[in-house]
Protein backbone atom coordinates (compact mmCIF):
# COMPACT_ATOMS: atom_id res chain seq x y z
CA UNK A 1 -19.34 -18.32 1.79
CA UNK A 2 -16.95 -16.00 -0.47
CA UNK A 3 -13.49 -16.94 -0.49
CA UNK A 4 -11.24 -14.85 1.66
CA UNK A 5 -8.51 -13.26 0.37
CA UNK A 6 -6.20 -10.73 2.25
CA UNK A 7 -2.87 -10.68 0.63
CA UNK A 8 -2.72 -9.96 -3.08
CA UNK A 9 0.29 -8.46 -5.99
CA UNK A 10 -0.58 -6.38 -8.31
CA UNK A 11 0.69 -4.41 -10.96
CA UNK A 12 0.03 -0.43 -11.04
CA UNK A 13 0.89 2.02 -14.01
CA UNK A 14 0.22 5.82 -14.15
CA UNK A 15 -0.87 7.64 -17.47
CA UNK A 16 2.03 8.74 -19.57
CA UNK A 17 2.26 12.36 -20.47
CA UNK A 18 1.39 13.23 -23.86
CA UNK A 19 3.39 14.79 -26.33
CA UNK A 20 3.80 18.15 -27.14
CA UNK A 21 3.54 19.49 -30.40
CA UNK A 22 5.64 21.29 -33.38
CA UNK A 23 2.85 23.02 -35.34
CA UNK A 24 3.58 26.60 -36.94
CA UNK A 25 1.19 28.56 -37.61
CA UNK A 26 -0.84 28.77 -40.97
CA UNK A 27 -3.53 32.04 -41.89
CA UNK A 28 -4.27 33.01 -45.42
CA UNK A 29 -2.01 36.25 -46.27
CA UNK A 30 0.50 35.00 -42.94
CA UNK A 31 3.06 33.36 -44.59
CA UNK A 32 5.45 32.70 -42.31
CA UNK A 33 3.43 32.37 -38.68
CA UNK A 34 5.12 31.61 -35.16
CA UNK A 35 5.27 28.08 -33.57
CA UNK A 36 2.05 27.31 -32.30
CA UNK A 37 2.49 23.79 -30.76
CA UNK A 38 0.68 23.24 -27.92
CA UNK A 39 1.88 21.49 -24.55
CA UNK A 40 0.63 17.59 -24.36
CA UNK A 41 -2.36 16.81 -21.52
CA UNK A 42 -0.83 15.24 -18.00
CA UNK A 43 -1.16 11.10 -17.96
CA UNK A 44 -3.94 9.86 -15.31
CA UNK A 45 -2.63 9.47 -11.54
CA UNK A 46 -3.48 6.29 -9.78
CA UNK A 47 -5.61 6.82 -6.59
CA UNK A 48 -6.54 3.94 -3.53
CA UNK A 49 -9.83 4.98 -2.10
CA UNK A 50 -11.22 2.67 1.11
CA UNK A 51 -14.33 1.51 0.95
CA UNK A 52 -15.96 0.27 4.12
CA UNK A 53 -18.11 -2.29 1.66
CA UNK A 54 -15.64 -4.01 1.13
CA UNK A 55 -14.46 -7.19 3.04
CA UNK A 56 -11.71 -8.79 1.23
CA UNK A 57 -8.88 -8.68 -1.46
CA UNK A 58 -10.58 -11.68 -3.43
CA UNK A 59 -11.32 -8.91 -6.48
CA UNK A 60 -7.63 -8.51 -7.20
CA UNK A 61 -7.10 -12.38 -8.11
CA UNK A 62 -9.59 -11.91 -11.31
CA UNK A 63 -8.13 -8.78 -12.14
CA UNK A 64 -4.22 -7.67 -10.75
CA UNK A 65 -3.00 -5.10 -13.51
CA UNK A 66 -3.92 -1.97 -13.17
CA UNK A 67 -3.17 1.18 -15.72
CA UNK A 68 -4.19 5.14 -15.84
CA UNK A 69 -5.43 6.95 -18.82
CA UNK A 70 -2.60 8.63 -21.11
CA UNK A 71 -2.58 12.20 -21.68
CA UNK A 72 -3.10 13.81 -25.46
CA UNK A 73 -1.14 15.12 -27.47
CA UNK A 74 -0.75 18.90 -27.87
CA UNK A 75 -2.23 20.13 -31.14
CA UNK A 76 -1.71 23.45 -32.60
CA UNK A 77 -3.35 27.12 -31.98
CA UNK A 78 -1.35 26.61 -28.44
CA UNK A 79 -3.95 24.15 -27.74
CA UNK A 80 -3.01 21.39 -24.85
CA UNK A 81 -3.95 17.82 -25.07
CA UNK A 82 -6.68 16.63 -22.80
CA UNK A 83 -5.30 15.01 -19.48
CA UNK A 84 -5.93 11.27 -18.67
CA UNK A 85 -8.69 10.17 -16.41
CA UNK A 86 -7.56 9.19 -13.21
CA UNK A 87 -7.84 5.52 -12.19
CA UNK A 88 -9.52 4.80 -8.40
CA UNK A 89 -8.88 1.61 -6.99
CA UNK A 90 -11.29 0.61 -4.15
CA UNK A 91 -9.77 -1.56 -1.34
CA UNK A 92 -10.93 -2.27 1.75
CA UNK A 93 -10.82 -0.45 4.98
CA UNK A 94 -7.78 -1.76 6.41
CA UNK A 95 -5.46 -2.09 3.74
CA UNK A 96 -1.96 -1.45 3.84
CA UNK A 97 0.13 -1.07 0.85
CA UNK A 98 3.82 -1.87 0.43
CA UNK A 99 6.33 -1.53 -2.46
CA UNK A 100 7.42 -5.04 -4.29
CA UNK A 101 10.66 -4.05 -5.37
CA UNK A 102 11.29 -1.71 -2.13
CA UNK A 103 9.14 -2.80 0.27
CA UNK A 104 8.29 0.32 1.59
CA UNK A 105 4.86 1.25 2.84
CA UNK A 106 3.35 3.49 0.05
CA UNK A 107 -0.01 3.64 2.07
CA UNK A 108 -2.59 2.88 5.22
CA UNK A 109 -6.30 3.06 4.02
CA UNK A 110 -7.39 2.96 8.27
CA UNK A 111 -10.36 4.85 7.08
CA UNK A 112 -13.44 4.72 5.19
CA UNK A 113 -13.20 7.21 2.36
CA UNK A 114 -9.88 7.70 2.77
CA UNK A 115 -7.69 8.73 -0.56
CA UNK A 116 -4.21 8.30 -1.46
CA UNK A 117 -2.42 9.33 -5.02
CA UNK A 118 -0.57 5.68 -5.44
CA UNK A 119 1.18 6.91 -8.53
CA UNK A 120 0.84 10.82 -10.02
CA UNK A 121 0.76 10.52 -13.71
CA UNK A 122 3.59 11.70 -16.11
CA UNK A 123 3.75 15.53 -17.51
CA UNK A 124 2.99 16.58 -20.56
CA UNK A 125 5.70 17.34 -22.68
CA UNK A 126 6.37 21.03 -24.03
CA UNK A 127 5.46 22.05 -27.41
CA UNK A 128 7.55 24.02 -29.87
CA UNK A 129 5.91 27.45 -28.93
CA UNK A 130 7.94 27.48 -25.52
CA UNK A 131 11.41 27.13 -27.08
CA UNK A 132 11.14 29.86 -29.06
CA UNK A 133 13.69 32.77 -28.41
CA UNK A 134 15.01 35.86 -29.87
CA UNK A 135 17.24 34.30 -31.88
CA UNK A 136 15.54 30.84 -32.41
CA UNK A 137 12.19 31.93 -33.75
CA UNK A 138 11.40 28.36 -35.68
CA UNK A 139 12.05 25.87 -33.12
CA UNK A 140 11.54 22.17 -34.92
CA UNK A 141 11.36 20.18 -32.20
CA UNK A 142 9.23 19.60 -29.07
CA UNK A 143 9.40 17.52 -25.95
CA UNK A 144 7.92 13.79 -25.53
CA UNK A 145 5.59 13.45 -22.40
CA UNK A 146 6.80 11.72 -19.23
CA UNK A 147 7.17 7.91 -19.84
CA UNK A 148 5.87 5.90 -16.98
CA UNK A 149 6.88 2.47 -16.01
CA UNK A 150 4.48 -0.47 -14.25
CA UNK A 151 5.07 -1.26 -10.09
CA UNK A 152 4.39 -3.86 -8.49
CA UNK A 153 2.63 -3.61 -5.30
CA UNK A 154 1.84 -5.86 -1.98
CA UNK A 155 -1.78 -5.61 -0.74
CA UNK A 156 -2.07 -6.81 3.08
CA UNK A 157 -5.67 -6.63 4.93
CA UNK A 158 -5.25 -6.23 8.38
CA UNK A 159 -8.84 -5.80 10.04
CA UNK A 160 -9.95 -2.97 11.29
CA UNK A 161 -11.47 -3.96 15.10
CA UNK A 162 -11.37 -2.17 18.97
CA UNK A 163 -11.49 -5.38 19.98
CA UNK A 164 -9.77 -8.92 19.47
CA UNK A 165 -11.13 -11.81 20.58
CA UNK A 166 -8.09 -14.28 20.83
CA UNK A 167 -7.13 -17.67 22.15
CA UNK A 168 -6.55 -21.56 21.20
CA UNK A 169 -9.04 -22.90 18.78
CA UNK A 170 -12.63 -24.49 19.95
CA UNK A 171 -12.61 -22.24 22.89
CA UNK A 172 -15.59 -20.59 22.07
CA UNK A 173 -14.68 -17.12 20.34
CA UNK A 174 -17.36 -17.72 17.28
CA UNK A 175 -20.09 -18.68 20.00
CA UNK A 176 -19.80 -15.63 21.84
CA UNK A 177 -19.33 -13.11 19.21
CA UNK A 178 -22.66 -14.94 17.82
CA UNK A 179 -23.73 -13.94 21.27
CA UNK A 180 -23.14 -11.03 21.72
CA UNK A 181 -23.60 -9.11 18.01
CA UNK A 182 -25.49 -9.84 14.98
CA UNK A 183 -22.70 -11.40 13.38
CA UNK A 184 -23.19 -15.38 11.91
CA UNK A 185 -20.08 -16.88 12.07
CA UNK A 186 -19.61 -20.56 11.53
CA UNK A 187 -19.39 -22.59 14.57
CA UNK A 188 -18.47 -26.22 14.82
CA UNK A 189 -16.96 -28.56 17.66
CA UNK A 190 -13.53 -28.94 15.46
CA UNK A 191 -10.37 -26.72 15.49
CA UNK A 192 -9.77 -24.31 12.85
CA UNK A 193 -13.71 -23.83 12.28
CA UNK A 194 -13.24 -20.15 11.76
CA UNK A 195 -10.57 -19.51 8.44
CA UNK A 196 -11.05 -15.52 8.10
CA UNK A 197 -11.73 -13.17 10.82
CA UNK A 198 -15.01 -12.42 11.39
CA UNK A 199 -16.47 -9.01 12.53
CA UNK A 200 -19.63 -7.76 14.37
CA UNK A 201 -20.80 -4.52 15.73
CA UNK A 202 -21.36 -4.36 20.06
CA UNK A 203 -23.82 -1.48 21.49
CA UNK A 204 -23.32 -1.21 25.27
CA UNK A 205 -23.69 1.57 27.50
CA UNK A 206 -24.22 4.07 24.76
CA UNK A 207 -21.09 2.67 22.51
CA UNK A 208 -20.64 1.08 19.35
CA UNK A 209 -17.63 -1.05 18.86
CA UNK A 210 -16.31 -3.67 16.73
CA UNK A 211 -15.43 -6.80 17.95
CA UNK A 212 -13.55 -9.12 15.50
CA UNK A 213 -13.57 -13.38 16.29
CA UNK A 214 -9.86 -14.15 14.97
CA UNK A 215 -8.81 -17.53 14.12
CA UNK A 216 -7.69 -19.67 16.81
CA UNK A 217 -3.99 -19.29 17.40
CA UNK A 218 -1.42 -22.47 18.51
CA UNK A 219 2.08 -22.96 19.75
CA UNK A 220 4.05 -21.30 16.90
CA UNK A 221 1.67 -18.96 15.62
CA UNK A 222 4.17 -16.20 15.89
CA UNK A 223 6.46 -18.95 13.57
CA UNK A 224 3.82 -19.42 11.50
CA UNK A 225 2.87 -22.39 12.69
CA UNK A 226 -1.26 -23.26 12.33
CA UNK A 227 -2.54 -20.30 10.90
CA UNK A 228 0.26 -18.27 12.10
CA UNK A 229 1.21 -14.91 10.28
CA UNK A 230 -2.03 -14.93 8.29
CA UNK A 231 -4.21 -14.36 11.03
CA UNK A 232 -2.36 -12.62 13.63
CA UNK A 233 -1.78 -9.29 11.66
CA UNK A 234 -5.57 -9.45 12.00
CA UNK A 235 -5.03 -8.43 15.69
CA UNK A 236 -2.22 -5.96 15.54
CA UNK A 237 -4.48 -2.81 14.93
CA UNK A 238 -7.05 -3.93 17.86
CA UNK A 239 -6.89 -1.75 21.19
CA UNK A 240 -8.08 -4.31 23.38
CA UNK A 241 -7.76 -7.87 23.41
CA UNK A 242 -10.38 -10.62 24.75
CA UNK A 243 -8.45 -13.55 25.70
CA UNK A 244 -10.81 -16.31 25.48
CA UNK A 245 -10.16 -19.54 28.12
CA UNK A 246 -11.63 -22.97 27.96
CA UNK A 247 -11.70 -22.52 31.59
CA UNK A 248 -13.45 -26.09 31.95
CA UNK A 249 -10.46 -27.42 30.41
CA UNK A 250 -12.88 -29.41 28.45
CA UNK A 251 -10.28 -30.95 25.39
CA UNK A 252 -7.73 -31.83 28.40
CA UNK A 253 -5.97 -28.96 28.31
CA UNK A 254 -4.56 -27.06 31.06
CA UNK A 255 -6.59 -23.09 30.78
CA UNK A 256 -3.68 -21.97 32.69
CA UNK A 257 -0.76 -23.15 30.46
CA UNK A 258 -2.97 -22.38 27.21
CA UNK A 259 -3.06 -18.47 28.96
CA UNK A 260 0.58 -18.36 28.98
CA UNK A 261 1.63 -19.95 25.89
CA UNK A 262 -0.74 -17.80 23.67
CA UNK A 263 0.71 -14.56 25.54
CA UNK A 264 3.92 -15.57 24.86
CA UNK A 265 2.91 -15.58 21.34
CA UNK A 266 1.81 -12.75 21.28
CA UNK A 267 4.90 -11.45 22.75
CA UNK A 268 6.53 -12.85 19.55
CA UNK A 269 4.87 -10.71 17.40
CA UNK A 270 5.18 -7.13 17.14
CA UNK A 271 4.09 -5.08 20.77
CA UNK A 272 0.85 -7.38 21.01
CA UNK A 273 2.30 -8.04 24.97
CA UNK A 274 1.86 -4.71 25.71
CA UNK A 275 -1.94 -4.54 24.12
CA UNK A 276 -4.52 -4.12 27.87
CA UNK A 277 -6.30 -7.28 27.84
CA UNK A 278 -9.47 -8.70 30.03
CA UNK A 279 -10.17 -12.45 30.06
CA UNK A 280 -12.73 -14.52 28.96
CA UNK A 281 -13.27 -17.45 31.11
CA UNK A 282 -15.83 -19.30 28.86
CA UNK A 283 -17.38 -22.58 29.53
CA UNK A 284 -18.43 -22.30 33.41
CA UNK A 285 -21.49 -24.42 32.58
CA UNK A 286 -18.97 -27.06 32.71
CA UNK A 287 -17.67 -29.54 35.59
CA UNK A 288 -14.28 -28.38 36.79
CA UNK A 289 -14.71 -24.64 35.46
CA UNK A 290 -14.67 -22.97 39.22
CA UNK A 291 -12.17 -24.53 40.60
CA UNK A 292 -9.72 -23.58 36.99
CA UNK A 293 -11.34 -20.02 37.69
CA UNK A 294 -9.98 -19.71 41.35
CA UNK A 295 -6.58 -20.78 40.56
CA UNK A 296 -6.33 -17.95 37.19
CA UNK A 297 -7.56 -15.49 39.08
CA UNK A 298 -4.34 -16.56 41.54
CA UNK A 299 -2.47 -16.46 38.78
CA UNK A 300 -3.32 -13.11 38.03
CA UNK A 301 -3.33 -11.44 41.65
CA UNK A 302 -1.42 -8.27 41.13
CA UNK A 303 -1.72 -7.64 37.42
CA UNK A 304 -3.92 -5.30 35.76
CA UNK A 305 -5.92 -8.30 33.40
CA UNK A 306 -9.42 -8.77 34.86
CA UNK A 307 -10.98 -11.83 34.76
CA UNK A 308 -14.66 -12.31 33.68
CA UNK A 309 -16.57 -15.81 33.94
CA UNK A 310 -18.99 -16.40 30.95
CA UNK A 311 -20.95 -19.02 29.21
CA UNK A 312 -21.36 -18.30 25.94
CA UNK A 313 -23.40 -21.86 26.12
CA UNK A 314 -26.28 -20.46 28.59
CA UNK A 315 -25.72 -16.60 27.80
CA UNK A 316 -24.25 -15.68 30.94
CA UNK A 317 -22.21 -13.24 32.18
CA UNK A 318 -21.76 -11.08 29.15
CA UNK A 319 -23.06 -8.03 30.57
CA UNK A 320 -20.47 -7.72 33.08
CA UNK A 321 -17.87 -8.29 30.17
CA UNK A 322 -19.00 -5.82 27.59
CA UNK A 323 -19.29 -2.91 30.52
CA UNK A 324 -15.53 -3.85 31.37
CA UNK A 325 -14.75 -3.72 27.90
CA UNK A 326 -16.50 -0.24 26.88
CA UNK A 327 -15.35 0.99 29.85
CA UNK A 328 -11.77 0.67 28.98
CA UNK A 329 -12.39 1.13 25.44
CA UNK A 330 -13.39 4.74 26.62
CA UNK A 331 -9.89 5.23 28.45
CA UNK A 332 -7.69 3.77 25.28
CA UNK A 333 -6.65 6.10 22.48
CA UNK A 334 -7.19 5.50 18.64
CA UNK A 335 -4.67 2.95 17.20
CA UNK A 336 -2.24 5.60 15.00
CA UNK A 337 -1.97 5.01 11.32
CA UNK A 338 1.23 2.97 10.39
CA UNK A 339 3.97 5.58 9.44
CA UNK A 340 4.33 5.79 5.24
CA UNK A 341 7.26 6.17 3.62
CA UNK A 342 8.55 8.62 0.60
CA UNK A 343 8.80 6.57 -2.71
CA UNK A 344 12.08 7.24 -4.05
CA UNK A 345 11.60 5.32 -7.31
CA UNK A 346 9.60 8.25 -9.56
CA UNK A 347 11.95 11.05 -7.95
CA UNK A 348 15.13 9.07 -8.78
CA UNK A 349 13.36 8.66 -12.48
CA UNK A 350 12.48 12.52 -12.70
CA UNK A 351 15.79 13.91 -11.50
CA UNK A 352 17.64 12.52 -14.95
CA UNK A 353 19.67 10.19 -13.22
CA UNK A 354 22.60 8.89 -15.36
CA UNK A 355 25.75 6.78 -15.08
CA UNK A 356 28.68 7.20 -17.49
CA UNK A 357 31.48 3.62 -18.22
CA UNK A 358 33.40 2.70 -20.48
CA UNK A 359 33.63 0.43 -23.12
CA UNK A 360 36.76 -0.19 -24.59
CA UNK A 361 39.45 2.36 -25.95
CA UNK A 362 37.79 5.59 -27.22
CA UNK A 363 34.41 4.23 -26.11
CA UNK A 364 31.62 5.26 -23.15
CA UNK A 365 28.33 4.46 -22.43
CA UNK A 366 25.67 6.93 -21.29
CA UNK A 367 23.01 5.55 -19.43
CA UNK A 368 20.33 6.65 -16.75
CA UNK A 369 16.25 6.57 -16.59
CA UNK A 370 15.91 10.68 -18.49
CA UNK A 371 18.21 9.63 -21.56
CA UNK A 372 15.07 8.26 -23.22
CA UNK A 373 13.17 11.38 -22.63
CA UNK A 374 16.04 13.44 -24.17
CA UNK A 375 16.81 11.34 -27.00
CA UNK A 376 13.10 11.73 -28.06
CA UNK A 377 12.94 15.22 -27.61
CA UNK A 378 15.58 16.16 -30.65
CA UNK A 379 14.96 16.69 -34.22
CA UNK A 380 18.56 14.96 -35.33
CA UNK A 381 17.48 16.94 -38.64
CA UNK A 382 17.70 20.38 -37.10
CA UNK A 383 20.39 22.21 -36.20
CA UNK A 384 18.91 23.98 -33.42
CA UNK A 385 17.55 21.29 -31.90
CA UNK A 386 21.30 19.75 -31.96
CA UNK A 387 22.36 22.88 -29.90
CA UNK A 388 19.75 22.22 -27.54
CA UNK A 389 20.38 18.32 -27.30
CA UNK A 390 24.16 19.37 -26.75
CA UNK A 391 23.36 22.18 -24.16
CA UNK A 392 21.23 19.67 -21.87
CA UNK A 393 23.67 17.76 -21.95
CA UNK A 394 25.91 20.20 -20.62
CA UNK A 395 23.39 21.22 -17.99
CA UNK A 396 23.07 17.85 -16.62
CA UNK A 397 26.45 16.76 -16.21
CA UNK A 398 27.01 14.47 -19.15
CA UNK A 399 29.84 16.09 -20.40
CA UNK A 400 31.75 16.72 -17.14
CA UNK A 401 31.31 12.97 -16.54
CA UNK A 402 32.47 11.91 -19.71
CA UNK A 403 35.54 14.12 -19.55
CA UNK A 404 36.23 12.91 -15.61
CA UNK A 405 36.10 9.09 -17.36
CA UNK A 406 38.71 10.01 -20.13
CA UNK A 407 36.82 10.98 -22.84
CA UNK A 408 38.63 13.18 -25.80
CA UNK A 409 37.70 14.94 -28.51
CA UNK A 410 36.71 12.44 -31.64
CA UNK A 411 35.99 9.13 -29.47
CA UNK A 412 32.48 7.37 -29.71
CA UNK A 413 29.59 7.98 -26.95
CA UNK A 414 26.72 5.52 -27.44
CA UNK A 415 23.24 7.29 -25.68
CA UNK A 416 20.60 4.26 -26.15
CA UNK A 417 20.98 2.90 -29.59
CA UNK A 418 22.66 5.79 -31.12
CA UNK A 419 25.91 7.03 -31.54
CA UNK A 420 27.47 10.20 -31.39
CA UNK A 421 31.26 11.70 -31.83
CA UNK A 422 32.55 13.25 -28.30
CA UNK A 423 32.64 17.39 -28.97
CA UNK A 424 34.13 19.52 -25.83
């Protein structure tokens, strides 16, 4: 049986922008021609796409960095580099993607052929044709293409089922999904026999449903005690549950007490109290079974929780069950999407964020995620590009902040690894 995996890292880069171009351009008989550079191509976006063939996360521990193609450079003739191919990354139905450094969810792949832009690559930069003005004809200089940087990412599976079938372990969950679908999990008389949930598809009364087998849960599951965390996020998109009951009592436990103290887990994690659940009393073939059944259903006088004796052993009493759970199945709305939230990260990165300190006497530092991109896009060798390098930075703030920290004319700013003399 393939390993199981449903919690995975991995690292995600978008395409970087390509470069724009300084190209002028060259005829026979023209002798001085126009800038001509051409714009650089857009870097590849990053896109999740669920695919309902797949089961598990187990691809991502052979292969957990991920990258889009770069755009091309501009040429000249006006002519724009070629944009990066997008990457798709398939992941299963079910998947839920969160932020490493953030921890905000980025994205819920609930359905099958469902697409999501992880990361949109980085723009092209401009070429030298589109800085050309009245009065600066022969622009020498052109702009870089976005940079951008590698995120890290949590992958969580969390199954996509109607219904859960939970309770302790060895109670009989594997047996009667066996029973009642097509579905071959492994069943054994020990605890912890099933490791991964297993799904299977029920027809009854005109509707399909999945039912999903969930590993057996203990006292301290919600702690993460047993299997614990793993498995019970399995649960937490199901509409109904199935609480399955040893109701024979048959490893010396009391069915009763094992009904509350897997509730109260339940309770413990997330709103799976409030999920409508029917119960499952499995085992009747056994001594002791009817009179455990009469003192639940005592138990449970005046709640809403329906109890339904079974034997997944002899094959009994299933068709009253699956009725009871279409039927309510047909009353209970879709399970909404988990709510995703805005990445902050690329926007902070695009708006040319920067921080101004100082040094020592006479000296400041100017840093922030768009000096890069600025620093690249001058021609130190060109006057006008100077003017333009000393207009952004104008435009953005720079100089405001470095006059607010004390900067005067003549005193040393430092930009990345390069220096430059402080000019009002």
């Amino acid at each position: 049986m393939a390993l199981f995996v449903d919690q995975v890292s991995i690292t995600v880069k978008a395409g970087d922008g390509g470069n724009g171009a300084v190209s002028f351009h060259r005829e026979k008989y023209v002798q001085k021609g126009g800038p001509d550079g051409g714009d650089g191509g857009r870097g590849g976006d990053v896109v999740l796409l669920a695919d309902e063939n797949m089961h598990t996360l187990m691809d991502f521990r052979f292969k957990s960095k991920y990258g889009a193609a770069s755009g091309a450079d501009g040429t000249a003739r006006f002519c724009t580099g070629k944009s990066g191919e997008k990457l798709v990354i398939k992941v299963p139905v079910g998947t839920v993607v969160r932020d490493a450094e953030t921890g905000r969810l980025r994205a819920d792949m609930h359905t099958s052929g469902q697409r999501k832009v992880l990361l949109h690559g980085g723009r092209g930069g401009w070429g030298n044709a589109r800085f050309a003005t009245a009065t600066r004809q022969a622009p020498n200089f052109a702009k870089p293409g976005q940079k951008c940087v590698s995120r890290a990412f949590e992958l969580e599976l969390r199954s996509i089922a109607d219904v859960g079938l939970v309770g302790y372990p060895n109670v009989g969950k594997s047996t009667i999904l066996s029973v009642v679908t097509a579905a071959r999990p492994k069943i054994a008389n020990y605890h912890f026999t099933t490791l991964m949930p297993n799904l299977g598809i029920v027809r009854q009364d005109g509707m399909d449903f999945v039912l999903a087998d969930i590993p057996g849960l203990v006292e301290g599951a919600s702690a993460g005690v047993g299997l614990g965390h793993a498995f019970l996020r399995h649960v937490e998109r199901t509409r109904l549950l199935v609480h399955v009951l040893d109701i024979a009592g048959s490893e010396g436990r009391d069915p009763l007490l094992d009904f509350d103290q897997i509730n109260g887990e339940l309770a413990q994690y997330g709103d799976l109290a409030q999920r409508p659940q029917i119960v499952a009393a499995n085992k009747m073939d056994l001594p002791g079974a009817e009179e455990n059944l009469t003192r639940l259903r005592a138990l449970l006088t005046g709640t809403d929780i329906p109890v339904y004796p079974v034997s997944a052993a002899t094959n009994k009493g299933f068709t009253e069950l699956l009725r009871a759970v279409s039927a309510k199945l047909a009353q209970l709305p879709a399970p909404p999407p988990y709510e995703e939230e805005a990445d902050t990260v690329e926007e902070a990165a695009d708006a040319g964020a920067f921080a101004v300190s100082r040094q020592g006497e006479g000296d400041y530092l100017v840093e922030g995620p768009g000096m890069q991109r600025l620093i690249d896009s001058v021609n130190f060798g060109d006057q006008d590009s100077l003017n333009w390098f000393h207009r952004t930075l104008r435009r953005m703030g720079v100089i405001d902040a470095l006059r607010q920290a004390g900067a005067a004319e003549g005193d040393t700013v430092t930009i990345l690894d390069m220096e430059f003399d402080f000019v009002e």
